[in-house]
N, C-alpha and C. Protein backbone atom coordinates (compact mmCIF):
# COMPACT_ATOMS: atom_id res chain seq x y z
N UNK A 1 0.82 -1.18 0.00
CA UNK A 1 0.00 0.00 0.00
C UNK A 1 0.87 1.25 0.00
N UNK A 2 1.78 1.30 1.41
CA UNK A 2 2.33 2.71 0.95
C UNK A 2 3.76 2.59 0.15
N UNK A 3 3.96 1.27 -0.35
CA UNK A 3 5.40 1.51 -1.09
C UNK A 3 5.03 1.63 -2.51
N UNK A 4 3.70 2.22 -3.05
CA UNK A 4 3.66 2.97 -4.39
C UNK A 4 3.84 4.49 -3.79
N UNK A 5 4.11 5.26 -5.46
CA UNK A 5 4.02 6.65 -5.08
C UNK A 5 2.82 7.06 -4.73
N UNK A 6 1.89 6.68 -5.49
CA UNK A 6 0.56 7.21 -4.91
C UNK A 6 -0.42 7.69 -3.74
N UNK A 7 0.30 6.31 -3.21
CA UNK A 7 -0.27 6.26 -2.22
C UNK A 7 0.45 7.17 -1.04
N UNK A 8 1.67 7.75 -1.11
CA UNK A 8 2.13 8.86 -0.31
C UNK A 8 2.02 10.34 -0.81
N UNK A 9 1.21 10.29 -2.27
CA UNK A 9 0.65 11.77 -2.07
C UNK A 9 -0.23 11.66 -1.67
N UNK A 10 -1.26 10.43 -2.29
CA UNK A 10 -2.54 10.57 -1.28
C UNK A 10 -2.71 10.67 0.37
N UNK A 11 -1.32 10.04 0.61
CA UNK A 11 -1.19 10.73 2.37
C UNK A 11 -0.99 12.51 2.84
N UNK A 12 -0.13 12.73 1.97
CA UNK A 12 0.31 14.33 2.05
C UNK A 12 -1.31 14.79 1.51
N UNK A 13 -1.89 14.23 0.95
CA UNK A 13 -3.01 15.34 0.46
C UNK A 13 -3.66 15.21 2.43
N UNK A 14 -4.06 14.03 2.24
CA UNK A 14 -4.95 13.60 3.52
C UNK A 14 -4.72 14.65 4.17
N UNK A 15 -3.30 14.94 5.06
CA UNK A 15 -2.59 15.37 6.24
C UNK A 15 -2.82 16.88 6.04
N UNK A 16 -2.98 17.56 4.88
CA UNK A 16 -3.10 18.77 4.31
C UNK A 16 -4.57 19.16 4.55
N UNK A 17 -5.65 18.47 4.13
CA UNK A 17 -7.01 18.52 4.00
C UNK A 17 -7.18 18.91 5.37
N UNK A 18 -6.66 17.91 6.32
CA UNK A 18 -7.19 18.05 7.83
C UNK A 18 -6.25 19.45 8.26
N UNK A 19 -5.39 19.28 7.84
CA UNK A 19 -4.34 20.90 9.02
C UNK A 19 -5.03 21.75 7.91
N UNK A 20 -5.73 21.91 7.14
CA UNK A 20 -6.56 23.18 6.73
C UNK A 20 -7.35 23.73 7.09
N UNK A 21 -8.04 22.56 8.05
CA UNK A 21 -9.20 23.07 9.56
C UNK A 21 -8.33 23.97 10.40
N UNK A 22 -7.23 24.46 10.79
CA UNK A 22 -7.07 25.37 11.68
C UNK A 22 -6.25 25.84 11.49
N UNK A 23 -5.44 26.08 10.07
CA UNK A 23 -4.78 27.16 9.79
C UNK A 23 -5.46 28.07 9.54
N UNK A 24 -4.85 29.00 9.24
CA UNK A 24 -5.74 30.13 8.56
C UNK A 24 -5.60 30.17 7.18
N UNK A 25 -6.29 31.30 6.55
CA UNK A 25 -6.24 30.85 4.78
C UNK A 25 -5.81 32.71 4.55
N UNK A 26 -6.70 33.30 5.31
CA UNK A 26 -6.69 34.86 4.85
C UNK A 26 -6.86 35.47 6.77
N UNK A 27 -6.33 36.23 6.50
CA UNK A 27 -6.25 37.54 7.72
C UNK A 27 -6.82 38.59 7.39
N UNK A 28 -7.30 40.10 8.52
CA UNK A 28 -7.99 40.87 8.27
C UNK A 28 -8.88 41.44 9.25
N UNK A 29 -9.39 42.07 8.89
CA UNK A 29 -10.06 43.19 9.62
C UNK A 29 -12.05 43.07 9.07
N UNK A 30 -12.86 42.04 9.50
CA UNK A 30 -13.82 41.05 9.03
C UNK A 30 -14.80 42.32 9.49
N UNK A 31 -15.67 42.34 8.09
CA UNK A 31 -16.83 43.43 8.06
C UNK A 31 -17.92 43.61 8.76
N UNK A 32 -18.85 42.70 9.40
CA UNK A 32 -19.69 43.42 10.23
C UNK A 32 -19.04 43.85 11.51
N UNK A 33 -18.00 43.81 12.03
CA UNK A 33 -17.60 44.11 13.66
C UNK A 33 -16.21 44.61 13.55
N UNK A 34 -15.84 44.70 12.57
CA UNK A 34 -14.30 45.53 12.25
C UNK A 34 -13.33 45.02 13.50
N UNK A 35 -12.97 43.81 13.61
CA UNK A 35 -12.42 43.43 14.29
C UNK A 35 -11.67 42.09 13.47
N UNK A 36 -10.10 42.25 13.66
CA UNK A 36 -9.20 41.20 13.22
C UNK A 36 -9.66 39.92 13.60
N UNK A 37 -9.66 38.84 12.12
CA UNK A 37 -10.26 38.11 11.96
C UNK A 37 -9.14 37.49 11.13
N UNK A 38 -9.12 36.17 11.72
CA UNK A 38 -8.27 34.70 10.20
C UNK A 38 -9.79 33.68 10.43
N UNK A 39 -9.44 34.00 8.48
CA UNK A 39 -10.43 32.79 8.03
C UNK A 39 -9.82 31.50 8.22
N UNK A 40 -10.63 30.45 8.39
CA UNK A 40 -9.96 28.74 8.72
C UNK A 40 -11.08 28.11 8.12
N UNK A 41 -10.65 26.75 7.61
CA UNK A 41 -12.00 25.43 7.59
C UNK A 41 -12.80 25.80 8.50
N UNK A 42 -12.69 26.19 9.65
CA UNK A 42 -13.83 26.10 10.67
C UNK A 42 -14.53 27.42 10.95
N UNK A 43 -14.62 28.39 10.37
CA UNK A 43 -15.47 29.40 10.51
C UNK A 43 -16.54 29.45 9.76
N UNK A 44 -17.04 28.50 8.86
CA UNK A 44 -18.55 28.26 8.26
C UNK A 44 -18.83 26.69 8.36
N UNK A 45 -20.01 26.67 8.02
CA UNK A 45 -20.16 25.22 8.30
C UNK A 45 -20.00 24.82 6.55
N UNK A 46 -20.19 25.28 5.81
CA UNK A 46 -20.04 24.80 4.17
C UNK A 46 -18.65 24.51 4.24
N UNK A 47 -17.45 25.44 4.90
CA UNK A 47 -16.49 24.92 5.17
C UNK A 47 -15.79 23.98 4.85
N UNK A 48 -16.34 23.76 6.44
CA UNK A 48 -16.23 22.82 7.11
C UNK A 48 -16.71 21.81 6.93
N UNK A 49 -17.76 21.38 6.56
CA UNK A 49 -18.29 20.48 5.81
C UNK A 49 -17.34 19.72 4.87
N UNK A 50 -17.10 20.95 3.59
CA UNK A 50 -16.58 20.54 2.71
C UNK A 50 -14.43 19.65 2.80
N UNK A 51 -14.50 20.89 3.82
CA UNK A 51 -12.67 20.62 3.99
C UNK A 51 -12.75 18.66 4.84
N UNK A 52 -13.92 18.45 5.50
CA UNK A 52 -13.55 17.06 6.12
C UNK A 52 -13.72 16.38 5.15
N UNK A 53 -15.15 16.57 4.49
CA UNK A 53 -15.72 15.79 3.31
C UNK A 53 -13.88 14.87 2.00
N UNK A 54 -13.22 16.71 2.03
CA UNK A 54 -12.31 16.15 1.29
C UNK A 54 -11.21 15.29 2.15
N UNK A 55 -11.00 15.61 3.44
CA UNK A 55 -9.75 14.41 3.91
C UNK A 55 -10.36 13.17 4.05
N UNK A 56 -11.62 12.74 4.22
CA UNK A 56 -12.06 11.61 4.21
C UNK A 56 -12.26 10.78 2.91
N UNK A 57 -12.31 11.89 1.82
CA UNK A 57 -12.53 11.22 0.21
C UNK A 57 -10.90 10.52 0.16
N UNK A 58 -9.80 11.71 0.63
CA UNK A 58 -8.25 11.08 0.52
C UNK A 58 -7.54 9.97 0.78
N UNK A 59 -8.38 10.19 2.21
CA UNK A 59 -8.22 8.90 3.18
C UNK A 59 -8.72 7.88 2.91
N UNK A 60 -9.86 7.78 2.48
CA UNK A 60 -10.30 6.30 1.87
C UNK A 60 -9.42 5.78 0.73
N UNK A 61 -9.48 6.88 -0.01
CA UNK A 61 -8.36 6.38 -1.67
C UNK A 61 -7.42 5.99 -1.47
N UNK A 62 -6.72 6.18 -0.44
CA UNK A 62 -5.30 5.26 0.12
C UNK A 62 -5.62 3.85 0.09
N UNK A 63 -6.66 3.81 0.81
CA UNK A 63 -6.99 2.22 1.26
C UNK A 63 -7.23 1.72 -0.20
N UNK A 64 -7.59 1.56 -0.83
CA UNK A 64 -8.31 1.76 -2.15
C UNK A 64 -7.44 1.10 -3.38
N UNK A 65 -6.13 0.72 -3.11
CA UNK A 65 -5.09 0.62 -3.92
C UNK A 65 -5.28 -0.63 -4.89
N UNK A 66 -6.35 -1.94 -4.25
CA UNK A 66 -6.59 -3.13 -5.30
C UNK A 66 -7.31 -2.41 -6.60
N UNK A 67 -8.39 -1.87 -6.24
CA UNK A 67 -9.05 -1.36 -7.14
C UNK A 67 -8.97 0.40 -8.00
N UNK A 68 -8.23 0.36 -8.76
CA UNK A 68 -7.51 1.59 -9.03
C UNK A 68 -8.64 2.50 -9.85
N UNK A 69 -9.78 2.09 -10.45
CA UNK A 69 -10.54 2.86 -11.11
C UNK A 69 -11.53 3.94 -9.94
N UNK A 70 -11.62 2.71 -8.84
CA UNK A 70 -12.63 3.21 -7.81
C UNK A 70 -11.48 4.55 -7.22
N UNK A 71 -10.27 4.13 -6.53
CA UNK A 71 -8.92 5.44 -6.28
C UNK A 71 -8.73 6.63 -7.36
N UNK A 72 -8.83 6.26 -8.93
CA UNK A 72 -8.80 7.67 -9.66
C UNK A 72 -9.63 8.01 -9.50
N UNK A 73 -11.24 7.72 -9.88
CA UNK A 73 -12.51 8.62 -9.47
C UNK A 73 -12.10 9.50 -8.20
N UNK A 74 -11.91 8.50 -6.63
CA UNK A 74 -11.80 9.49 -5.87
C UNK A 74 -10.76 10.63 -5.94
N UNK A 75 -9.86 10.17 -6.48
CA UNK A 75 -8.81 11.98 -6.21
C UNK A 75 -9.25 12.81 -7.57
N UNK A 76 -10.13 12.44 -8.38
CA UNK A 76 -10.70 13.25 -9.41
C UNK A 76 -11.80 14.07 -8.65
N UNK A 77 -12.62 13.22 -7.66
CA UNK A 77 -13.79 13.81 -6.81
C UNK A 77 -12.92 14.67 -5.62
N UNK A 78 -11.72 14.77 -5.20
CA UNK A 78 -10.81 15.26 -4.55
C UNK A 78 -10.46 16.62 -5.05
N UNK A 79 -9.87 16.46 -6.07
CA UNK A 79 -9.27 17.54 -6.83
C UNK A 79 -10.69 18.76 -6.62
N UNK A 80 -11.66 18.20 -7.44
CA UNK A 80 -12.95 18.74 -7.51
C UNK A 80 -13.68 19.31 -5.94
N UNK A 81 -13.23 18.97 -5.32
CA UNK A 81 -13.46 19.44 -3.86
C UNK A 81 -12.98 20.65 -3.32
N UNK A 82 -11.53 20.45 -3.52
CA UNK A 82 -10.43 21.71 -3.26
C UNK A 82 -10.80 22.29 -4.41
N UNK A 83 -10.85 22.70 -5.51
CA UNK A 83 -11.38 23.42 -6.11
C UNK A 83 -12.94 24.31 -5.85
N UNK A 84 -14.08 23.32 -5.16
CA UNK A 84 -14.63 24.06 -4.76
C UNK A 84 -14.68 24.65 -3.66
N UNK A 85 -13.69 24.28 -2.54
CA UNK A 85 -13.24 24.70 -1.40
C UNK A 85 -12.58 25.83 -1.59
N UNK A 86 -11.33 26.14 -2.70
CA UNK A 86 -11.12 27.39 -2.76
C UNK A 86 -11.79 28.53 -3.43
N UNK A 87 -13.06 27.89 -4.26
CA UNK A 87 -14.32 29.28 -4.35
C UNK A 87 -15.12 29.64 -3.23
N UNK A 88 -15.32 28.99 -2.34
CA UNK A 88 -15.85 29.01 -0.89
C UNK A 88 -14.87 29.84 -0.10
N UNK A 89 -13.49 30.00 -0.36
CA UNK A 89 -12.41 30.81 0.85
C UNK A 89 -12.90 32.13 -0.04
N UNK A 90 -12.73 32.21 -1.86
CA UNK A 90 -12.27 33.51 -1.99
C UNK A 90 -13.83 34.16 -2.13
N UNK A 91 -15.00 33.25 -1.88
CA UNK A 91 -16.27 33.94 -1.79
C UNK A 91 -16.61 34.89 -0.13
N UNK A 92 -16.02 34.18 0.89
CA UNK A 92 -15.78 34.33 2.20
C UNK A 92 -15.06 35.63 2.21
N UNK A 93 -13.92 35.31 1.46
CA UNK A 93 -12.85 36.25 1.81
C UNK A 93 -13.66 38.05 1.06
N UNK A 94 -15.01 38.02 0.43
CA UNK A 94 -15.68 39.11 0.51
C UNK A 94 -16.33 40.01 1.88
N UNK A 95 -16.06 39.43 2.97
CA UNK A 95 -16.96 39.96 3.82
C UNK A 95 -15.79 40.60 4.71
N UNK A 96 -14.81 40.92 4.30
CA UNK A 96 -13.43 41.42 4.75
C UNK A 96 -13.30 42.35 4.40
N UNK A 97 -12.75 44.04 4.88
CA UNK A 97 -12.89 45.32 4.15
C UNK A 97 -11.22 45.19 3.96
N UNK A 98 -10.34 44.75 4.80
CA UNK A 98 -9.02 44.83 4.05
C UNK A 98 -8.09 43.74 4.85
N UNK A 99 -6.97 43.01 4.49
CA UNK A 99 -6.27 41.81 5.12
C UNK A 99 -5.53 41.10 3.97
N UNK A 100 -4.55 40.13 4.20
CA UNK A 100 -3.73 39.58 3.00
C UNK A 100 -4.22 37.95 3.39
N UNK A 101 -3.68 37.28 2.50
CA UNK A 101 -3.55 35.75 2.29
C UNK A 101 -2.41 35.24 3.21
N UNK A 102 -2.66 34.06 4.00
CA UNK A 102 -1.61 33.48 4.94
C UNK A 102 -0.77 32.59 4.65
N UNK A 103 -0.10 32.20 4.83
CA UNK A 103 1.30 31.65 3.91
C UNK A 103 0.54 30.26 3.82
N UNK A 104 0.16 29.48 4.51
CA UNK A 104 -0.46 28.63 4.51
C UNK A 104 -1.68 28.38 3.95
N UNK A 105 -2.11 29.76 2.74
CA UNK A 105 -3.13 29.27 1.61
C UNK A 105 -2.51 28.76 0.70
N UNK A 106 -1.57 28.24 0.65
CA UNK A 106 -0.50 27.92 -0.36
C UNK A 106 -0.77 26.24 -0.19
N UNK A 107 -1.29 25.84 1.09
CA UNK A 107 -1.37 24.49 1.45
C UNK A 107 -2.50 23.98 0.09
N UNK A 108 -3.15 24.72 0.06
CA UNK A 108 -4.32 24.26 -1.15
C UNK A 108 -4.01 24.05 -2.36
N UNK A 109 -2.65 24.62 -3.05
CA UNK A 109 -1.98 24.64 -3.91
C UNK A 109 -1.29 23.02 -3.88
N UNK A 110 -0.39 22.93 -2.67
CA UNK A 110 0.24 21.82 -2.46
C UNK A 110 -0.78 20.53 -2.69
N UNK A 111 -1.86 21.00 -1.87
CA UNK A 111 -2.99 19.97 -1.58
C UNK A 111 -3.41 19.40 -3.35
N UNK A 112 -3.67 20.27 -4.46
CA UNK A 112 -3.83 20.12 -5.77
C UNK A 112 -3.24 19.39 -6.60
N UNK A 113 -1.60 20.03 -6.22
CA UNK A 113 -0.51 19.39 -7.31
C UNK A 113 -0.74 17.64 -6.40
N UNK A 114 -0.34 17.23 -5.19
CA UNK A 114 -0.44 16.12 -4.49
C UNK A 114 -1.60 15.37 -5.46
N UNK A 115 -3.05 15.85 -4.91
CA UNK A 115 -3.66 14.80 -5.70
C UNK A 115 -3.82 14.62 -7.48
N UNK A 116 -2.93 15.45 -8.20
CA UNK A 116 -2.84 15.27 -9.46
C UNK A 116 -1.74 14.51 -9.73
N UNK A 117 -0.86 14.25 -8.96
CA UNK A 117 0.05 13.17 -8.80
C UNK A 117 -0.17 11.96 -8.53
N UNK A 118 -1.27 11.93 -7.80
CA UNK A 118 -1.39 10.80 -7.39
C UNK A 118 -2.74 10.22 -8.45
N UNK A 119 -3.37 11.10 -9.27
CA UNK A 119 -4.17 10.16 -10.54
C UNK A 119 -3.10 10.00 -11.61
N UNK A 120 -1.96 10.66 -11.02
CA UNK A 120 -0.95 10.24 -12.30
C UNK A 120 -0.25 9.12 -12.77
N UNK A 121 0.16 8.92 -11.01
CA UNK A 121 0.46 7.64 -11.00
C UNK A 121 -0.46 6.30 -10.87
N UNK A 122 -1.89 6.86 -10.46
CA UNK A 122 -2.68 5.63 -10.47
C UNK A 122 -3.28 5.10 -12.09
N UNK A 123 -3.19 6.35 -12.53
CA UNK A 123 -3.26 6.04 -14.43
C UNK A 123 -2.37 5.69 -14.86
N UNK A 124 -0.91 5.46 -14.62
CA UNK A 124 0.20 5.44 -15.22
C UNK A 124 -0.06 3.76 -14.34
N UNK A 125 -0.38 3.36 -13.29
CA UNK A 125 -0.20 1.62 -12.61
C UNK A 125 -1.01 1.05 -13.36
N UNK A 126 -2.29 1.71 -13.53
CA UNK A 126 -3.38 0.94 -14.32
C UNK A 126 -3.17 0.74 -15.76
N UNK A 127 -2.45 1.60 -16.59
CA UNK A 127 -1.73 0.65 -18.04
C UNK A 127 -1.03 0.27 -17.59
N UNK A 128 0.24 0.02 -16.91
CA UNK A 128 1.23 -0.94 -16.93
C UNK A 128 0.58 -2.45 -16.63
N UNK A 129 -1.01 -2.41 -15.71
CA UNK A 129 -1.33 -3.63 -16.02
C UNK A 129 -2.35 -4.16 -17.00
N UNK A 130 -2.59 -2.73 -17.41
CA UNK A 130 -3.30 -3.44 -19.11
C UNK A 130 -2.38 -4.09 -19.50
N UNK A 131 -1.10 -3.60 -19.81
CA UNK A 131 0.15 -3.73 -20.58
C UNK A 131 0.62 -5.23 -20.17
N UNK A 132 1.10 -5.33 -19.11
CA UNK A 132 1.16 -6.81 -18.94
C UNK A 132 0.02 -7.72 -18.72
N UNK A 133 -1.32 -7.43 -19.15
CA UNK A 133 -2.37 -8.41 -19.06
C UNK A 133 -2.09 -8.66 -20.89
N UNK A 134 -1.80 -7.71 -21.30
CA UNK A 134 -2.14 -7.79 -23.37
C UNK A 134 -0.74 -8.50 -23.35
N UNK A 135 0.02 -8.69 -22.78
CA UNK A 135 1.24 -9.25 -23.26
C UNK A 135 1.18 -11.14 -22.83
N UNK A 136 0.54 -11.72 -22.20
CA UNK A 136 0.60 -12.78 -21.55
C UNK A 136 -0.30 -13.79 -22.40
């Protein structure tokens, strides 16, 4: 299980998904109460919702390694998550009159390239055993 590559981005994604619940994403000075504010997974429930939704899609796809069609769907449904997770930060990040991005929105970036690596290599395992099933 974890001595493919895959399966250790799909860990780094995992480990990323969850420490995105309490980092922060954006800092600032948050509009109804003008009082300094960091956005995190856990200050909405769509969130939050969504940020567990994705470490648990990750976390399963690890396990997942006999069956590789069922593992690409999930980090395709992964990818698709953090993607809508980061229209959810920069929709959020409207209710802010002024503040910057925290070094650690960058984790979502990491979190992206990880699981596009890891359908890379699960597409790249799954012909090598077309490949040696057509050869036998």
């Amino acid at each position: 299980m974890i001595q493919r590559i895959q399966s250790v981005w799909l860990l780094v994604a995992t480990v990323l998904a969850f420490l995105t619940l309490k980092v922060s994403f954006y800092s600032g000075t948050f509009l109804p109460d003008n009082q300094y504010h960091q956005l995190n997974g856990t200050d909405n429930i769509l969130l939050m919702i969504t940020t567990i939704a994705l470490g648990v899609v990750t976390l399963i796809a690890i396990f997942l390694y006999k069956t590789r069609v069922i593992q690409l769907r999930l980090c395709i449904i992964g990818i698709l998550l953090d993607l809508l997770l980061l229209f959810l930060y920069f929709r959020a990040i409207h209710n802010f009159t002024q503040g910057e991005y925290a070094i650690t929105a960058a984790a979502h970036l990491v979190l992206l390239l990880s699981l596009f690596f890891a359908a890379r290599g699960i597409s790249k395992d799954d012909k090598l055993i077309k490949d040696s099933d057509r050869l036998r």
